[in-house]
C-alpha atoms as a PDB file:
ATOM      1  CA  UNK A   1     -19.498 -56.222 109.299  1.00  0.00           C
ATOM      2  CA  UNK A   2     -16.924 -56.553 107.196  1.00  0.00           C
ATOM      3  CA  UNK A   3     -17.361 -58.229 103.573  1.00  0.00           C
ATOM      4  CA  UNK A   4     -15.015 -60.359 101.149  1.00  0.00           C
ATOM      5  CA  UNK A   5     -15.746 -57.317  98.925  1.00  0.00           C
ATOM      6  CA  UNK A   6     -13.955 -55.285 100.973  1.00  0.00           C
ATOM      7  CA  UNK A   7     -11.205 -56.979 101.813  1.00  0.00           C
ATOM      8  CA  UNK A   8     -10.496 -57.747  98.032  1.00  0.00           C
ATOM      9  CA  UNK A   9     -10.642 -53.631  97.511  1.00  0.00           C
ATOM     10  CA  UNK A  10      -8.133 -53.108 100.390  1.00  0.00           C
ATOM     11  CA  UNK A  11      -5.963 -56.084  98.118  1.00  0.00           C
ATOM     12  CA  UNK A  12      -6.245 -54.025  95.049  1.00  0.00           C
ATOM     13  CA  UNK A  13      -5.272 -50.378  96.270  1.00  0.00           C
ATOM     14  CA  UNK A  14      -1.899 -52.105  97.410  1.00  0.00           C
ATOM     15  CA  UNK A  15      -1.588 -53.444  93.730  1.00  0.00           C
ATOM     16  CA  UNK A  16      -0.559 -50.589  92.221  1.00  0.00           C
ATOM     17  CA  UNK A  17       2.905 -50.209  93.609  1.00  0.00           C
ATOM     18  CA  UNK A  18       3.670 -54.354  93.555  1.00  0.00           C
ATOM     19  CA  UNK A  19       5.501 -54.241  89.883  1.00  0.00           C
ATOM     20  CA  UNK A  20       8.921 -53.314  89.436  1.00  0.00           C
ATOM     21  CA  UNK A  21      10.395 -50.101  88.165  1.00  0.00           C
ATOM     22  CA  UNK A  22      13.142 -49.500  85.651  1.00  0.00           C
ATOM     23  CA  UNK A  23      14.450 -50.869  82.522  1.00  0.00           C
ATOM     24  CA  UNK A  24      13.353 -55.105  83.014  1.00  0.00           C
ATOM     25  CA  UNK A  25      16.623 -55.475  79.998  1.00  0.00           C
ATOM     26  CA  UNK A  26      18.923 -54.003  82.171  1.00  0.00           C
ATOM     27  CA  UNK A  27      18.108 -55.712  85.266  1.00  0.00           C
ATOM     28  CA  UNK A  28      18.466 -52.894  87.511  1.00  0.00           C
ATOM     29  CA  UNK A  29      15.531 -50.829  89.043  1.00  0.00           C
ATOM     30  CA  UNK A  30      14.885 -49.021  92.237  1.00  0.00           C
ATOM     31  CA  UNK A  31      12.394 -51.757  93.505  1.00  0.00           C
ATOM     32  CA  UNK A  32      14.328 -55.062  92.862  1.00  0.00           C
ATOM     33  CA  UNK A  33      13.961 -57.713  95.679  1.00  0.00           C
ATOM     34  CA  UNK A  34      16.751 -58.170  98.025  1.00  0.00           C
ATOM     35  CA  UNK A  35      18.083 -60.920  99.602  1.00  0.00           C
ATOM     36  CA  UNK A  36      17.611 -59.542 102.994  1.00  0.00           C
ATOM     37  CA  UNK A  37      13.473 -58.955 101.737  1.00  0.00           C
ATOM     38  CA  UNK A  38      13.156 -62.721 100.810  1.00  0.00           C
ATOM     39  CA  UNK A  39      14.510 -63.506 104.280  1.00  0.00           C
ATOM     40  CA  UNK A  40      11.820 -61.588 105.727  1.00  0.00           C
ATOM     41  CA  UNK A  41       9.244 -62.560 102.996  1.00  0.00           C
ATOM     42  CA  UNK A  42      10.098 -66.288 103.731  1.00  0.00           C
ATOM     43  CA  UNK A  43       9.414 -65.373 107.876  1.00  0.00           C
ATOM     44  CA  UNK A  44       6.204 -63.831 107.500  1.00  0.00           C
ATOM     45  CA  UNK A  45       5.045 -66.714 105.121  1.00  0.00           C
ATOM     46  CA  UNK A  46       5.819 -68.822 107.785  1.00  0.00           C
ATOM     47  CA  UNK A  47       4.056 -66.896 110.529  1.00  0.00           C
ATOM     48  CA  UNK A  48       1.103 -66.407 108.245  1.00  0.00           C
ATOM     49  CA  UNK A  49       0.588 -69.817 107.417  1.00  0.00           C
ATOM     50  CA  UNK A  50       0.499 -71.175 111.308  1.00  0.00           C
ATOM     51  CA  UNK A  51      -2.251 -68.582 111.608  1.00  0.00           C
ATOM     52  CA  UNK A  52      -4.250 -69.507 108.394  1.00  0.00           C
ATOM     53  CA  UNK A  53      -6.377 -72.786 108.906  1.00  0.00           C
ATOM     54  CA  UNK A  54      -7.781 -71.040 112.028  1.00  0.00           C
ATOM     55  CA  UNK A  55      -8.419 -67.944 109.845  1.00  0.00           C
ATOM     56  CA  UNK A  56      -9.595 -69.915 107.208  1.00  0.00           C
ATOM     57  CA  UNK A  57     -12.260 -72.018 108.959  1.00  0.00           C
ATOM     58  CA  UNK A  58     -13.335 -68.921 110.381  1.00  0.00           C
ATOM     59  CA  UNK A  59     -13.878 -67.135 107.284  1.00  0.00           C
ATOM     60  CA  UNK A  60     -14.975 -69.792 105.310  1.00  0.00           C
ATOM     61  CA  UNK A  61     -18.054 -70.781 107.124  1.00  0.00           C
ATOM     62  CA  UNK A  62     -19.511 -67.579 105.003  1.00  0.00           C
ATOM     63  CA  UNK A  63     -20.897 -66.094 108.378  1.00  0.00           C
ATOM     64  CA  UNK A  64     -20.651 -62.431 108.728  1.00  0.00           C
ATOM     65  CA  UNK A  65     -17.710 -60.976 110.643  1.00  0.00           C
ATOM     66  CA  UNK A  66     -17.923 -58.539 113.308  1.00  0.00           C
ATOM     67  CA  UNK A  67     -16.242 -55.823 112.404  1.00  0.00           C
ATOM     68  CA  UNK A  68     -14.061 -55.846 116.061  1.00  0.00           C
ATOM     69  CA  UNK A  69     -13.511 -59.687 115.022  1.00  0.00           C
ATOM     70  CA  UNK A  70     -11.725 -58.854 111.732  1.00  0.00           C
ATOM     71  CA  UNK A  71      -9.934 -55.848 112.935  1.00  0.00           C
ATOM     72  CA  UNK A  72      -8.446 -58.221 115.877  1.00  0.00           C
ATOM     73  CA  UNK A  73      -7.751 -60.869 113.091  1.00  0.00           C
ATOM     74  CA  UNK A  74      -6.279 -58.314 110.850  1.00  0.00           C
ATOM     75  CA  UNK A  75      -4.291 -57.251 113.766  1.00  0.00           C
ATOM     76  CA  UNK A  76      -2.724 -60.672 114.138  1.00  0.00           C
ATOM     77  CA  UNK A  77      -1.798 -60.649 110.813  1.00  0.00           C
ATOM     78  CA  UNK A  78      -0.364 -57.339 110.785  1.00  0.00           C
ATOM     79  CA  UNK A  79       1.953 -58.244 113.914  1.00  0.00           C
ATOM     80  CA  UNK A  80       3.467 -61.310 112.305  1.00  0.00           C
ATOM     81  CA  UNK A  81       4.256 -59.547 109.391  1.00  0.00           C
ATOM     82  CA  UNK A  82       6.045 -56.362 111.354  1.00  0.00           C
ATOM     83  CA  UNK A  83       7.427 -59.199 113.767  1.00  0.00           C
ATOM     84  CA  UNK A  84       8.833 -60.463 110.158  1.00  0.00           C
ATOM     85  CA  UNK A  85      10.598 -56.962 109.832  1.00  0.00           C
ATOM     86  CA  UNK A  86       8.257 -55.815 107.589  1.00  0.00           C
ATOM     87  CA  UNK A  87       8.008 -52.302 109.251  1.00  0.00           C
ATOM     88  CA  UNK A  88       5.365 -51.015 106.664  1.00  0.00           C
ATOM     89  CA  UNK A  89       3.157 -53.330 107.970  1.00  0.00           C
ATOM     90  CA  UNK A  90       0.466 -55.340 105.890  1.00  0.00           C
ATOM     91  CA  UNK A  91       0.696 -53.307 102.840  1.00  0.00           C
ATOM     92  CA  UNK A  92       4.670 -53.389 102.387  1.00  0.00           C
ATOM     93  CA  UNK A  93       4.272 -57.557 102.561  1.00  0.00           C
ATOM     94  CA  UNK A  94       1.634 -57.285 100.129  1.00  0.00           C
ATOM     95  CA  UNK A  95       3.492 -55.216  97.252  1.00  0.00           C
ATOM     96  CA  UNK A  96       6.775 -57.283  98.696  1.00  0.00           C
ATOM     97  CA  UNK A  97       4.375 -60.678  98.293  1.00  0.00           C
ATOM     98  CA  UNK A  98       3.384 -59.340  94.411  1.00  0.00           C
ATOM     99  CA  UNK A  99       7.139 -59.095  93.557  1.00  0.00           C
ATOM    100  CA  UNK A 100       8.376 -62.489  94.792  1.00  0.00           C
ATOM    101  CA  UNK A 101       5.630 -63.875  93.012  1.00  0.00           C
ATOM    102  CA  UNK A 102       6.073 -62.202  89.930  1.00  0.00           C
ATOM    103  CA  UNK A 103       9.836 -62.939  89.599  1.00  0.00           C
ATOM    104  CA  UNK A 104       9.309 -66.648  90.910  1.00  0.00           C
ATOM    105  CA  UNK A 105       6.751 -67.278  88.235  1.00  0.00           C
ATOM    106  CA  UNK A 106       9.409 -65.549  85.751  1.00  0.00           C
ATOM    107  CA  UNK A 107      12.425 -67.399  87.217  1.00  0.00           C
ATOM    108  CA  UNK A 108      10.125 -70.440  87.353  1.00  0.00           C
ATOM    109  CA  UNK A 109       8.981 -70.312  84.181  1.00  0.00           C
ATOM    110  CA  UNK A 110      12.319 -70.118  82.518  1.00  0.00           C
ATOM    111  CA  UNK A 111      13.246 -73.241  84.082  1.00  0.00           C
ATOM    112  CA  UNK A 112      10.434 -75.156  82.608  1.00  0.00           C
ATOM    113  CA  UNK A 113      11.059 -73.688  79.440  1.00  0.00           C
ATOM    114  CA  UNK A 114      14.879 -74.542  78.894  1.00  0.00           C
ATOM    115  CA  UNK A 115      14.138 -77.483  80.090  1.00  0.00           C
ATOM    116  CA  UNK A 116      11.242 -78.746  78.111  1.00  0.00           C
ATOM    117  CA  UNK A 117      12.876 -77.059  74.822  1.00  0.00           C
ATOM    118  CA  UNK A 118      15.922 -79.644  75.687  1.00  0.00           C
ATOM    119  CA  UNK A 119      13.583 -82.654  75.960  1.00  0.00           C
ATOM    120  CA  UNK A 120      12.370 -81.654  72.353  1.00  0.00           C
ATOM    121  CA  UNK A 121      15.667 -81.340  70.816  1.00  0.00           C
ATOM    122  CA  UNK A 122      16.383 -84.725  72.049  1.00  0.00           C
ATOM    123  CA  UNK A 123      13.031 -85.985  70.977  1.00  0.00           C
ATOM    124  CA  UNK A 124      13.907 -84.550  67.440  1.00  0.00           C
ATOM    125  CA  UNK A 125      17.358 -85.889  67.936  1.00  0.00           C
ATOM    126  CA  UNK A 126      15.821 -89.638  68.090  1.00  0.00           C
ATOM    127  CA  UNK A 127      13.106 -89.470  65.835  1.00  0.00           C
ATOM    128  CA  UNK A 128      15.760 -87.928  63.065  1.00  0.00           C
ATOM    129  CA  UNK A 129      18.231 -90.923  64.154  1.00  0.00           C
ATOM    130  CA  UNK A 130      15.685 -93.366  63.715  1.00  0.00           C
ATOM    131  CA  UNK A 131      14.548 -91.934  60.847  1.00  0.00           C
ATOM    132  CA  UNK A 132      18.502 -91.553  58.705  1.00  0.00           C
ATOM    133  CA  UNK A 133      18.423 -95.647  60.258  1.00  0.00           C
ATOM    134  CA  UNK A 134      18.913 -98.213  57.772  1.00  0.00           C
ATOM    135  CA  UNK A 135      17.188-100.727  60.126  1.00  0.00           C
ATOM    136  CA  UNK A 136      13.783 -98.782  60.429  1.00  0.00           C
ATOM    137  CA  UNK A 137      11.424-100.132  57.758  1.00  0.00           C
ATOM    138  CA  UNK A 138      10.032 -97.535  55.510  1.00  0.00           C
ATOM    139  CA  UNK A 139       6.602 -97.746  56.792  1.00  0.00           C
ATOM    140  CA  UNK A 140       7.709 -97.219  60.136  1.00  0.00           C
ATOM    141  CA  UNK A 141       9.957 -94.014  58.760  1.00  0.00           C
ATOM    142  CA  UNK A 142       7.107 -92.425  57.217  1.00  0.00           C
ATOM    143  CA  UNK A 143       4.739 -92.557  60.475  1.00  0.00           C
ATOM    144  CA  UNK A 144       8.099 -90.983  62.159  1.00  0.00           C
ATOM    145  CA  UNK A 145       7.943 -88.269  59.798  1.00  0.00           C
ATOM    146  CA  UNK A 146       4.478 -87.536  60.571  1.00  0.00           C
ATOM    147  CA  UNK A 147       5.253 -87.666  63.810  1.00  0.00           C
ATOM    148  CA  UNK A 148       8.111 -85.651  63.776  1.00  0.00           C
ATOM    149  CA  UNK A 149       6.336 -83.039  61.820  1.00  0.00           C
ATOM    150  CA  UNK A 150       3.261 -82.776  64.276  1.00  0.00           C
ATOM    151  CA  UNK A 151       5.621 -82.334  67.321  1.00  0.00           C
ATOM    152  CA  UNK A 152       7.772 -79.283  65.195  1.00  0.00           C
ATOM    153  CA  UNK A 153       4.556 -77.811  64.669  1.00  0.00           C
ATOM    154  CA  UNK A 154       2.346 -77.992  68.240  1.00  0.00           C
ATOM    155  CA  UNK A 155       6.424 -77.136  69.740  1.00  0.00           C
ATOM    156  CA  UNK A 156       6.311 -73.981  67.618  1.00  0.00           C
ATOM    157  CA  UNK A 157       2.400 -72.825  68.371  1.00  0.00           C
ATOM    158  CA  UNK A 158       2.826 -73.774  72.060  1.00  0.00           C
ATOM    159  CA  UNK A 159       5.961 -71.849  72.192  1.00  0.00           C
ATOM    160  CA  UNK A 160       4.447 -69.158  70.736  1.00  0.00           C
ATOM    161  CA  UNK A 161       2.365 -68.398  73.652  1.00  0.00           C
ATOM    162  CA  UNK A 162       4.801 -69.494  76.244  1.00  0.00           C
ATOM    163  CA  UNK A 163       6.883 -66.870  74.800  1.00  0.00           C
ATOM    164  CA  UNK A 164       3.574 -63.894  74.687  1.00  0.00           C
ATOM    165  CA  UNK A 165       3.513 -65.411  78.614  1.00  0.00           C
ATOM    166  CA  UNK A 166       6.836 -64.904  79.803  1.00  0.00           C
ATOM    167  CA  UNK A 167       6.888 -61.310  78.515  1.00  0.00           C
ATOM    168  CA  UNK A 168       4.085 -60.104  80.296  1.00  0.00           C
ATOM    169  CA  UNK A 169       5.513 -61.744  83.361  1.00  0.00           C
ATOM    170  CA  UNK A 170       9.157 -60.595  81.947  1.00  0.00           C
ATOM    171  CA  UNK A 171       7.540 -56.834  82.410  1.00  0.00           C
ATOM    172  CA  UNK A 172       6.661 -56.897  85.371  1.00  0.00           C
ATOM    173  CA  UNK A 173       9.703 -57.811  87.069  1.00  0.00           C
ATOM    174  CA  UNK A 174      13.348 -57.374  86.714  1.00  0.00           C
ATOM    175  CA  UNK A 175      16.310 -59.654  85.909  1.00  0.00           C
ATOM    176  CA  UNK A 176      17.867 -58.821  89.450  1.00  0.00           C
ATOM    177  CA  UNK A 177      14.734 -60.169  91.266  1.00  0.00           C
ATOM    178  CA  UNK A 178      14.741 -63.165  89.843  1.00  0.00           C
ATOM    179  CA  UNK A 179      18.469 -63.414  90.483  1.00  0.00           C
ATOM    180  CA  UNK A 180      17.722 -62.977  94.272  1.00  0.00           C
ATOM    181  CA  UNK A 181      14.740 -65.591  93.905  1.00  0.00           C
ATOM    182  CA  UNK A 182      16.942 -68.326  92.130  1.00  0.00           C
ATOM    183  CA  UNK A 183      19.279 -68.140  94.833  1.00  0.00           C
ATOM    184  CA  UNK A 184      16.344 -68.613  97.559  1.00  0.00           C
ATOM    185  CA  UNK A 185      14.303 -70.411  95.149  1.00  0.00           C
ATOM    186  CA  UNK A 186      14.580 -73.820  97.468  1.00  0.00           C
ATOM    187  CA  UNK A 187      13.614 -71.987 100.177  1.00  0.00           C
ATOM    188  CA  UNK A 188      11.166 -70.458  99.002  1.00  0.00           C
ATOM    189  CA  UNK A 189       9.876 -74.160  97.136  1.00  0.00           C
ATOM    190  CA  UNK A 190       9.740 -75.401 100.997  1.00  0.00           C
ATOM    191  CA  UNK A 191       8.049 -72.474 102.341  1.00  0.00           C
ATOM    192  CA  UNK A 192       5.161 -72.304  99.904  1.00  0.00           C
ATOM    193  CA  UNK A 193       4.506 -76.045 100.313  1.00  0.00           C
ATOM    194  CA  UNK A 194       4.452 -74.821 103.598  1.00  0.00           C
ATOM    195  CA  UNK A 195       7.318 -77.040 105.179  1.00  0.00           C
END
């Protein structure tokens, strides 16, 4: 029979060899993503998730496998991912899978950061307008203040962490990766939403 325990082992030996190498600064290493990798990573998703509800419900049931039952599975899985062009089998789409996910979450998480620090500034922008207004009673001006103070402060402890965040996802990825994800990075939306 084989357990969850094991599987999650056979996970984690891949692991090792999922980050990127090189200088993340300079944006070039020996293991950044290509476009023709994200092709293939997007085909095997795809192939993957047909087969997973069946897996799923299998697994889930929290019966014990046979052990020829999960090799045949396994086998299924490893054909749609060398079907995929994946050539190194299982454990090449795993380290391959580690990557895309670290330099979505990076390219991701950029996004969401420009674009929330612009919907501060103009936040700030208002309140300070509304504040310099000679039409806003002085009551009104001081709770804007106060306001306007608060959301400086919980923007700069927030951002604090975002920032701690997107370096430890920074290292472990490269600035060409995420390149190659931004310009898949609808495709990629779709496929993981699994359209």
């Amino acid at each position: 029979m084989l357990s969850r325990l094991s599987l999650a082992l056979l996970l984690l030996a891949t692991l090792p060899s999922c980050t990127s190498k090189g200088d993340p600064a300079a944006g070039a290493n020996e293991n950044a993503l290509t476009d023709e990798q994200v092709n293939r990573y997007v085909e095997a998703y795809r192939a993957l998730r047909k087969a997973g509800p069946k897996l799923a419900e299998r697994y889930k049931a929290g019966e014990q496998i046979p052990i020829d039952a999960a090799k045949q599975d396994f086998a299924g899985i490893e054909d749609a991912i060398r079907q995929a062009g994946f050539s190194g089998g299982y454990p090449e789409f795993v380290r391959t899978n580690a990557r895309v996910a670290w330099a979505f979450n990076t390219a991701q998480g950029r996004a969401f950061l420009e674009d929330f620090a612009g919907r501060v500034s103009e936040g700030e922008k208002e309140m300070q307008a509304a504040i310099d207004s000679r039409e806003v009673p002085e009551e009104a001006k001081k709770e804007l203040r106060a306001q306007l103070r608060a959301m400086k402060a919980d923007y700069a402890k927030n951002k604090k962490w975002a920032d701690v965040s997107m370096k430890v996802a920074g290292a472990l990825t490269d600035q060409a990766s995420v390149e190659v994800i931004l310009r898949h990075r609808a495709e990629l939306e779709a496929v993981f939403r699994g359209q």
